[in-house]
N, C-alpha and C. Protein backbone atom coordinates (compact mmCIF):
# COMPACT_ATOMS: atom_id res chain seq x y z
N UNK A 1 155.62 -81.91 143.47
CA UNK A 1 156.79 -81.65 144.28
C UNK A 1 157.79 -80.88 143.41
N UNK A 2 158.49 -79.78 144.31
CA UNK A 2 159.47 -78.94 143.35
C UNK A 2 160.62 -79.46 143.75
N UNK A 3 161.48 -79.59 143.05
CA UNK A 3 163.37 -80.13 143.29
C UNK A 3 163.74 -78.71 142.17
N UNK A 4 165.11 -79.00 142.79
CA UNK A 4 166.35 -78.16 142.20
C UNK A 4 167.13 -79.31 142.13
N UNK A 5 167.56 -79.51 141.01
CA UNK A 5 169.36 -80.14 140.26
C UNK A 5 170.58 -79.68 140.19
N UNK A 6 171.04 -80.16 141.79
CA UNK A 6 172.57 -79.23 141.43
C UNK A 6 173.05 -80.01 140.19
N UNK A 7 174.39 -79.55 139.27
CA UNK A 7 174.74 -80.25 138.22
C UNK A 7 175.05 -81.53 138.21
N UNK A 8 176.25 -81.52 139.86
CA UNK A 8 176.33 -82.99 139.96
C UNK A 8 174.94 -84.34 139.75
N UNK A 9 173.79 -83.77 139.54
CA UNK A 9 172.83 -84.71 139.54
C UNK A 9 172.21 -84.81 138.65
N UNK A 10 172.38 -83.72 138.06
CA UNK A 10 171.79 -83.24 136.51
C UNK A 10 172.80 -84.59 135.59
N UNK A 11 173.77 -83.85 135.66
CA UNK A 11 174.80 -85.16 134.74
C UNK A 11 174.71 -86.83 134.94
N UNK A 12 174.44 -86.72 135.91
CA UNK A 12 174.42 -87.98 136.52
C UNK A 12 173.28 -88.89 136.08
N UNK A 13 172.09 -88.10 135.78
CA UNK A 13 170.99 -88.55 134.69
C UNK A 13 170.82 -88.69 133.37
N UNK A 14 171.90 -88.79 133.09
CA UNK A 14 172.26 -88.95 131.58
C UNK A 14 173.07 -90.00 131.15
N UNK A 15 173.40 -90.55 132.05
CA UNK A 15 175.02 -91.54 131.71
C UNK A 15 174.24 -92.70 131.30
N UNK A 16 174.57 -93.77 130.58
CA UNK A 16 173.89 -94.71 129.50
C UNK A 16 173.70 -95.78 131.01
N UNK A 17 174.40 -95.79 131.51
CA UNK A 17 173.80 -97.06 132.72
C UNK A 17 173.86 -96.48 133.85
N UNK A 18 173.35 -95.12 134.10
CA UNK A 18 172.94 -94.21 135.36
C UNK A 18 172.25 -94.85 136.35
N UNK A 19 172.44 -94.95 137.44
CA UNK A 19 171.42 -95.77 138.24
C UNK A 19 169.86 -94.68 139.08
N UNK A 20 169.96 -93.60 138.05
CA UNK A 20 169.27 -92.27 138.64
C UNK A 20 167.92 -92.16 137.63
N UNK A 21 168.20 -93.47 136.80
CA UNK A 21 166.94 -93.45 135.86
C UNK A 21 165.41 -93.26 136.38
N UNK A 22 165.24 -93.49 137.50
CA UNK A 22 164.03 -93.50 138.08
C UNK A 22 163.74 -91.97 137.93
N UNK A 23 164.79 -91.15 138.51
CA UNK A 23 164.12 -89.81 138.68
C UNK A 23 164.19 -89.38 137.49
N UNK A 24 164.91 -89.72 136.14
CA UNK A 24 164.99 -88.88 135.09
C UNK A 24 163.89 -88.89 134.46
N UNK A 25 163.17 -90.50 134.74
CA UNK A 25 161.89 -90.68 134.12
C UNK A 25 160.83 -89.83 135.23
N UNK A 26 161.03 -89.52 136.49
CA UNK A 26 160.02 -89.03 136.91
C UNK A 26 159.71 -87.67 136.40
N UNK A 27 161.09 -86.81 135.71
CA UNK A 27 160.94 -85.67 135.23
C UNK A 27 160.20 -85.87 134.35
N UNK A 28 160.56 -86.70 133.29
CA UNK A 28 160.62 -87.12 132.05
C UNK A 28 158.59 -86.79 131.86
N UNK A 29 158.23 -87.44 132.88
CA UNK A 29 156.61 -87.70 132.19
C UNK A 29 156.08 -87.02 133.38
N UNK A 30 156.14 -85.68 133.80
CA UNK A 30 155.62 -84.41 134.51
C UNK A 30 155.35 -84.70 136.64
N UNK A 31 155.84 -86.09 136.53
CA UNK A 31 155.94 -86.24 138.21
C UNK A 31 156.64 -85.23 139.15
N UNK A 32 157.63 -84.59 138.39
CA UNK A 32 158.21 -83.59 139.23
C UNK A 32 158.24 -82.47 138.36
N UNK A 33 158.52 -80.46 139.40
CA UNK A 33 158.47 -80.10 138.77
C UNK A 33 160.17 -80.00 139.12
N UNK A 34 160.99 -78.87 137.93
CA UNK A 34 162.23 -78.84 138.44
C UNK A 34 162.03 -77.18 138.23
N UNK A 35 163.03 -76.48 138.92
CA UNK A 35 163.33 -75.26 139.83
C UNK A 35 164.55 -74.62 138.84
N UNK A 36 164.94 -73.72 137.87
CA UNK A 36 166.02 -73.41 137.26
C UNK A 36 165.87 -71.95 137.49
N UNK A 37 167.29 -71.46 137.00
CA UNK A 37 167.56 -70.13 137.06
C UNK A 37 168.14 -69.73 136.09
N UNK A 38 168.57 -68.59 135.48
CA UNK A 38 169.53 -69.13 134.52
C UNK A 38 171.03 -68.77 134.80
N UNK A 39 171.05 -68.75 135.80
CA UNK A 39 173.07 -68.77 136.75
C UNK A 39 172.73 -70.51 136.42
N UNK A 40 171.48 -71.30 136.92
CA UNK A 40 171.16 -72.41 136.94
C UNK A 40 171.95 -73.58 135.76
N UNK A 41 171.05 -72.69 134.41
CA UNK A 41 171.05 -73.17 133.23
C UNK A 41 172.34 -72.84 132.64
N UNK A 42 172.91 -71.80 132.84
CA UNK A 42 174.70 -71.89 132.27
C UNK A 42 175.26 -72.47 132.41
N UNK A 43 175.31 -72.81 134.27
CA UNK A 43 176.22 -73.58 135.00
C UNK A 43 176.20 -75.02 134.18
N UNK A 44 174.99 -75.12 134.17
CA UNK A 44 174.59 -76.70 133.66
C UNK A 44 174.92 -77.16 132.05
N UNK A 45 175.09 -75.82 130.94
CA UNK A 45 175.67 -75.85 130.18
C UNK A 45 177.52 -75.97 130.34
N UNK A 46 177.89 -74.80 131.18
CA UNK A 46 179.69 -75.03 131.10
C UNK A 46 179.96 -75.90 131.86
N UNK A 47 179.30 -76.72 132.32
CA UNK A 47 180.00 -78.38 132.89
C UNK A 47 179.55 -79.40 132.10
N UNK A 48 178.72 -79.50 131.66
CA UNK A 48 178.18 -80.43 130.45
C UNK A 48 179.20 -80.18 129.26
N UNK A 49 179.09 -79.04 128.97
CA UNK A 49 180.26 -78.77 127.35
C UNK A 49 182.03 -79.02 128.58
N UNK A 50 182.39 -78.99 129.23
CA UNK A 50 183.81 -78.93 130.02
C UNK A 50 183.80 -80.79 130.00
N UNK A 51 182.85 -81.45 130.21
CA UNK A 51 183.00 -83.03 130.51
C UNK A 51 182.54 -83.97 129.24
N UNK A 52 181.77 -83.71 128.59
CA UNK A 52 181.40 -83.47 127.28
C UNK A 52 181.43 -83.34 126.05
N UNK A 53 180.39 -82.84 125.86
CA UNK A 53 180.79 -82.44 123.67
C UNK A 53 179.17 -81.37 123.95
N UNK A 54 179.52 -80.72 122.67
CA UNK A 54 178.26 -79.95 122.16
C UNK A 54 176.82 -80.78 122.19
N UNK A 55 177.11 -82.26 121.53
CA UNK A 55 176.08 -82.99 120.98
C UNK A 55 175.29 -83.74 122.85
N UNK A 56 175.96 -83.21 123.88
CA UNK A 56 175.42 -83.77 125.02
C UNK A 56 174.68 -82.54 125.51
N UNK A 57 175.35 -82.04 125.17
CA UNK A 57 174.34 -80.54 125.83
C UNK A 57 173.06 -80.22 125.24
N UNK A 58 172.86 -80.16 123.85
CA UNK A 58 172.05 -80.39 123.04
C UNK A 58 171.30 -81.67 123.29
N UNK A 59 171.43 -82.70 124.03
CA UNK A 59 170.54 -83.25 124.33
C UNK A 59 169.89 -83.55 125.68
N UNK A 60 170.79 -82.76 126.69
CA UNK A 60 170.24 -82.02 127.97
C UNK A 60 169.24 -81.37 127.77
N UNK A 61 169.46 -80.29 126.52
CA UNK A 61 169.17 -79.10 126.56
C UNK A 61 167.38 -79.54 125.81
N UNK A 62 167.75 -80.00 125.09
CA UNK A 62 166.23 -80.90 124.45
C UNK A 62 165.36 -81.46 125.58
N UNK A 63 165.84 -82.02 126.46
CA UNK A 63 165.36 -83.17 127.53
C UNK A 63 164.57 -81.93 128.39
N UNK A 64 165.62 -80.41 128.71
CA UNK A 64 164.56 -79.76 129.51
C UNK A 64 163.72 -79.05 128.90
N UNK A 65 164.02 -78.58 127.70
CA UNK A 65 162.84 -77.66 126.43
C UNK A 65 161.59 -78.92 126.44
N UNK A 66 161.55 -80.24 126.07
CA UNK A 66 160.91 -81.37 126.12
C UNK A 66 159.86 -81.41 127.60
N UNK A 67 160.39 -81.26 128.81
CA UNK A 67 159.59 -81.47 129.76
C UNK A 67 158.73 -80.58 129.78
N UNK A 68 159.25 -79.16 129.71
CA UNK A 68 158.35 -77.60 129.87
C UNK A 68 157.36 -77.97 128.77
N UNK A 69 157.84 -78.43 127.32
CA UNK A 69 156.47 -78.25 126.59
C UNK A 69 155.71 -79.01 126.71
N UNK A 70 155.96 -80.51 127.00
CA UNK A 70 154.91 -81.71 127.27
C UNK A 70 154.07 -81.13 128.87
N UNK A 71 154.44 -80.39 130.21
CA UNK A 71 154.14 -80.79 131.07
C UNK A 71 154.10 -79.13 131.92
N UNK A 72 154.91 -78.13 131.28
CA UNK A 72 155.01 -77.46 131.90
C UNK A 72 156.01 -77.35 133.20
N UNK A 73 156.39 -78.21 133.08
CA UNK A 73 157.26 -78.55 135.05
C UNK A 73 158.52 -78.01 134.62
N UNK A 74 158.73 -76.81 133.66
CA UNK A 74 160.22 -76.36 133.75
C UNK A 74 160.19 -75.18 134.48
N UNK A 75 160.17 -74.82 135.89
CA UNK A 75 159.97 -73.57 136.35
C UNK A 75 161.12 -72.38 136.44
N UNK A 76 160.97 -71.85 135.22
CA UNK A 76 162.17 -70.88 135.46
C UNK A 76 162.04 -69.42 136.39
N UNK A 77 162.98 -69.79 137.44
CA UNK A 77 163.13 -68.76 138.27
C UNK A 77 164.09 -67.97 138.57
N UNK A 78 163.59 -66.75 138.56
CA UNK A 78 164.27 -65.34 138.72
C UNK A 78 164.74 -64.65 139.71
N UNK A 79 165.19 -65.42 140.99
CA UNK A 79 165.78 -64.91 142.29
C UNK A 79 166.42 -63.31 142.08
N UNK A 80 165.66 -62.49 143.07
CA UNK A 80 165.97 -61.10 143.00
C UNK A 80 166.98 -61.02 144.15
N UNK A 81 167.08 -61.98 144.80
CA UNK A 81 167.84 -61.88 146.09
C UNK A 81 168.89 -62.76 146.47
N UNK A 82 169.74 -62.67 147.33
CA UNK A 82 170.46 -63.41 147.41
C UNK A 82 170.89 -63.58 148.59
N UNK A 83 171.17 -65.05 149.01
CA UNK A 83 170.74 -65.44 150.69
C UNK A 83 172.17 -66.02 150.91
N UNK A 84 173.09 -65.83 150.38
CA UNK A 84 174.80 -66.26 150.66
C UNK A 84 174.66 -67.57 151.79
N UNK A 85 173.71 -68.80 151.51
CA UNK A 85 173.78 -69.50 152.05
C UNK A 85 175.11 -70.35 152.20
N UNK A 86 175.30 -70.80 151.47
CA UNK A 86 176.29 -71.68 150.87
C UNK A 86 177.79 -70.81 151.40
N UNK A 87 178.61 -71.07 152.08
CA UNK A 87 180.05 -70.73 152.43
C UNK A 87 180.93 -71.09 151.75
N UNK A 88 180.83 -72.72 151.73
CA UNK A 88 181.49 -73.86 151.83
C UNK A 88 182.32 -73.64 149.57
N UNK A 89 180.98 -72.82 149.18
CA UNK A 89 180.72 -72.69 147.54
C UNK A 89 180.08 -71.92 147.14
N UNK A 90 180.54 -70.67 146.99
CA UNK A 90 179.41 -69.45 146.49
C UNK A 90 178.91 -69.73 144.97
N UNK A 91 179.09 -70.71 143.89
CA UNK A 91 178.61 -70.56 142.89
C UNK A 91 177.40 -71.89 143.12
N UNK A 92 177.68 -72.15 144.27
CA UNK A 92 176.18 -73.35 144.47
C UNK A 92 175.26 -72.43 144.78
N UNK A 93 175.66 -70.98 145.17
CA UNK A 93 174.43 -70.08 145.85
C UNK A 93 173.40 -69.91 145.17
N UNK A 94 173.50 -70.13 143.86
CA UNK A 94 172.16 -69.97 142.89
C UNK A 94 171.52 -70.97 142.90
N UNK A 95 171.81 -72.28 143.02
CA UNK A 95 171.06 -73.47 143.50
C UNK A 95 169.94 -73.31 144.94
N UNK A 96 170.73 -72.45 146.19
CA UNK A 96 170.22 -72.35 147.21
C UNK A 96 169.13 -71.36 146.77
N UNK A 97 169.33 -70.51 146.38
CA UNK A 97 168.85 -68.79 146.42
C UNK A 97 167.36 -70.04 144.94
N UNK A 98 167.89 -69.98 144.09
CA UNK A 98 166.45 -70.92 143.72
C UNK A 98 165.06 -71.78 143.58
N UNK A 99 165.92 -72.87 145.25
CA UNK A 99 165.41 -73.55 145.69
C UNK A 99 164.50 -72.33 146.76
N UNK A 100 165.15 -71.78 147.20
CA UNK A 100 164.36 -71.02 148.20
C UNK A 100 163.22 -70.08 148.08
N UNK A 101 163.66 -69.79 146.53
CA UNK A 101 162.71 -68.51 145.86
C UNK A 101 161.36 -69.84 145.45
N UNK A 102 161.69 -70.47 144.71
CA UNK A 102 160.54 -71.32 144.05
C UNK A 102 159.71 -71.77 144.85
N UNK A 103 160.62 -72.17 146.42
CA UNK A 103 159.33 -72.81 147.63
C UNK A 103 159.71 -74.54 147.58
N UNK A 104 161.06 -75.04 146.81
CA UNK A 104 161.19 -76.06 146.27
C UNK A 104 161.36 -76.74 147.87
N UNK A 105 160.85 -78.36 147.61
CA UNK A 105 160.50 -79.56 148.95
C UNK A 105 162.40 -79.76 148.81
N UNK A 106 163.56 -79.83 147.48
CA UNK A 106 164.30 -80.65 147.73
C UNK A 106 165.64 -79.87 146.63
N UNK A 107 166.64 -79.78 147.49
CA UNK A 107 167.88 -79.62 146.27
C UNK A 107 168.44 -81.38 146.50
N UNK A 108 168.13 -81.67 144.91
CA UNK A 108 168.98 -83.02 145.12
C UNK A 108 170.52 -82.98 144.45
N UNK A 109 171.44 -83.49 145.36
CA UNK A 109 172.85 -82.98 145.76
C UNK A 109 173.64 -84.20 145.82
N UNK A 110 174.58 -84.13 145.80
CA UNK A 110 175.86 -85.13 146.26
C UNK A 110 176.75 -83.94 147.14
N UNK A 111 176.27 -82.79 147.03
CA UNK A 111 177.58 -81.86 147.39
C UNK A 111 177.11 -81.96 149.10
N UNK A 112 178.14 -82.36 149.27
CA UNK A 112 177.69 -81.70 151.41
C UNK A 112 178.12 -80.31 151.40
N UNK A 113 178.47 -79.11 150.44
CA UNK A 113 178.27 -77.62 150.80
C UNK A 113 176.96 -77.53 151.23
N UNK A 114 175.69 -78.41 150.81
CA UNK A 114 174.32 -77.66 150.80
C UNK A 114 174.07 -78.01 152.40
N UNK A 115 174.51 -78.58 152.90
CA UNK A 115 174.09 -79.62 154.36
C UNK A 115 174.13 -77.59 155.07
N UNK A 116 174.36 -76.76 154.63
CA UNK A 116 174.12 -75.50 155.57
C UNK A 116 172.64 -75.22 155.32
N UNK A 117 171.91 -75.44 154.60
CA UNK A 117 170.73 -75.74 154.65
C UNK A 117 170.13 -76.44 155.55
N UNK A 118 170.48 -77.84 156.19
CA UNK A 118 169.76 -78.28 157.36
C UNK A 118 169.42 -77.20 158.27
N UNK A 119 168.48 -77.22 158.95
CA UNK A 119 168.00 -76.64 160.25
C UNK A 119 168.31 -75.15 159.75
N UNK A 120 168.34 -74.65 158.83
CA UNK A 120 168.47 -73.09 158.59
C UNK A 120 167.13 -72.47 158.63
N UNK A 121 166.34 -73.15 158.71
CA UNK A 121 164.87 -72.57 158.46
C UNK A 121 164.04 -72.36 157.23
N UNK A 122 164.89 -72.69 156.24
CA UNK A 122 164.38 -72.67 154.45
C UNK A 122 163.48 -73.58 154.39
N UNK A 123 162.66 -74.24 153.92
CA UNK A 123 161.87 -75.06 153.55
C UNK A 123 163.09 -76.54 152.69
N UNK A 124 163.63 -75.86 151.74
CA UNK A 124 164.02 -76.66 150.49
C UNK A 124 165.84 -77.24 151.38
N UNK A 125 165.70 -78.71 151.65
CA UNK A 125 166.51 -79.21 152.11
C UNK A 125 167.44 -80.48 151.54
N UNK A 126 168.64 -80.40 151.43
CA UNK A 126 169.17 -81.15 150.42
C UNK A 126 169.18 -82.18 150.44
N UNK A 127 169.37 -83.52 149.46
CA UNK A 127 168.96 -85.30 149.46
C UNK A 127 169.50 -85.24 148.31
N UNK A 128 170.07 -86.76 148.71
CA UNK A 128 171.13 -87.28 147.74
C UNK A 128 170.10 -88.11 146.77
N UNK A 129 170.55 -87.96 145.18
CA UNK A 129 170.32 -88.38 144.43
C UNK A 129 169.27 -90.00 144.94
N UNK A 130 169.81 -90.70 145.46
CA UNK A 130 169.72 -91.85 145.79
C UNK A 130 168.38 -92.21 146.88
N UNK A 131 168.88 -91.10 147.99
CA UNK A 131 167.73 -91.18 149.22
C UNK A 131 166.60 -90.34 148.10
N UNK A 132 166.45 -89.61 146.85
CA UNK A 132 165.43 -89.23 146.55
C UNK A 132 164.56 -90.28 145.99
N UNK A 133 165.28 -91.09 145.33
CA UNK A 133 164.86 -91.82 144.93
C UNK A 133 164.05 -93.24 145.43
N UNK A 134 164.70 -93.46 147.05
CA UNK A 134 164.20 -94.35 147.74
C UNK A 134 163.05 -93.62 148.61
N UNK A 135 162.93 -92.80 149.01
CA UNK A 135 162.02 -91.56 150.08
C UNK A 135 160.78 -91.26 149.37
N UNK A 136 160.89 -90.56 148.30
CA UNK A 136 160.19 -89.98 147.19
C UNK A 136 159.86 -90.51 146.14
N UNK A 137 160.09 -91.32 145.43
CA UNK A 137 159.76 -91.86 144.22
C UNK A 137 158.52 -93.47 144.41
């Protein structure tokens, strides 16, 4: 199964008593693959270093170098296009435009900008951290 991590969910897998541990471990040992870009991978750097320190990013940044080499499931993707889904948040558009290019089953979200995705006809439809975890895991 392919997912996309908006940041809000990305971070959210890191916190010492996260209740999102299930999916971090599902990354963790090649159950999922994950969907990046690198609008993806910045974003996910300048909110990590903005909430943060260097020494957290660096161990984000390990956690996804770590999955790609154990498992391969780091799919970095190169969206040539751009589908201005998102209104509500044009810098989530690389999340959408990602999910859509890769073919991904899931953007997992807290943001309701992505809910313009329901019924749009994309495949890749957004779920909260939580319902992924109860649905999918």
């Amino acid at each position: 199964m392919i997912v996309v991590l908006d940041t809000n969910a990305l971070i959210q897998l890191f916190g010492r008593s996260s209740p999102f541990g299930q999916l971090r471990e599902a990354l963790r040992y090649g159950r999922l693959e994950l969907a990046v870009s690198t609008p993806i991978l910045l974003e996910y750097e300048e909110v990590v270093l903005r909430y943060a320190n260097p020494e957290r990013w660096e161990d984000v940044w390990s956690f996804l170098s770590l999955i790609n080499l154990l498992h391969g499931t780091l799919l970095n993707i190169g969206p040539h296009y751009r589908f201005h889904m998102i209104t509500g948040d044009p810098d989530d558009d690389a999340f959408a435009d990602c999910a859509i290019v890769s073919n991904a089953d899931y953007i997992i979200t807290s943001d309701h900008h992505f809910d313009a995705l329901i019924g749009s006809g994309y495949k890749p439809q957004p779920i909260t951290p939580t319902e992924f975890i109860q649905h999918c895991l």
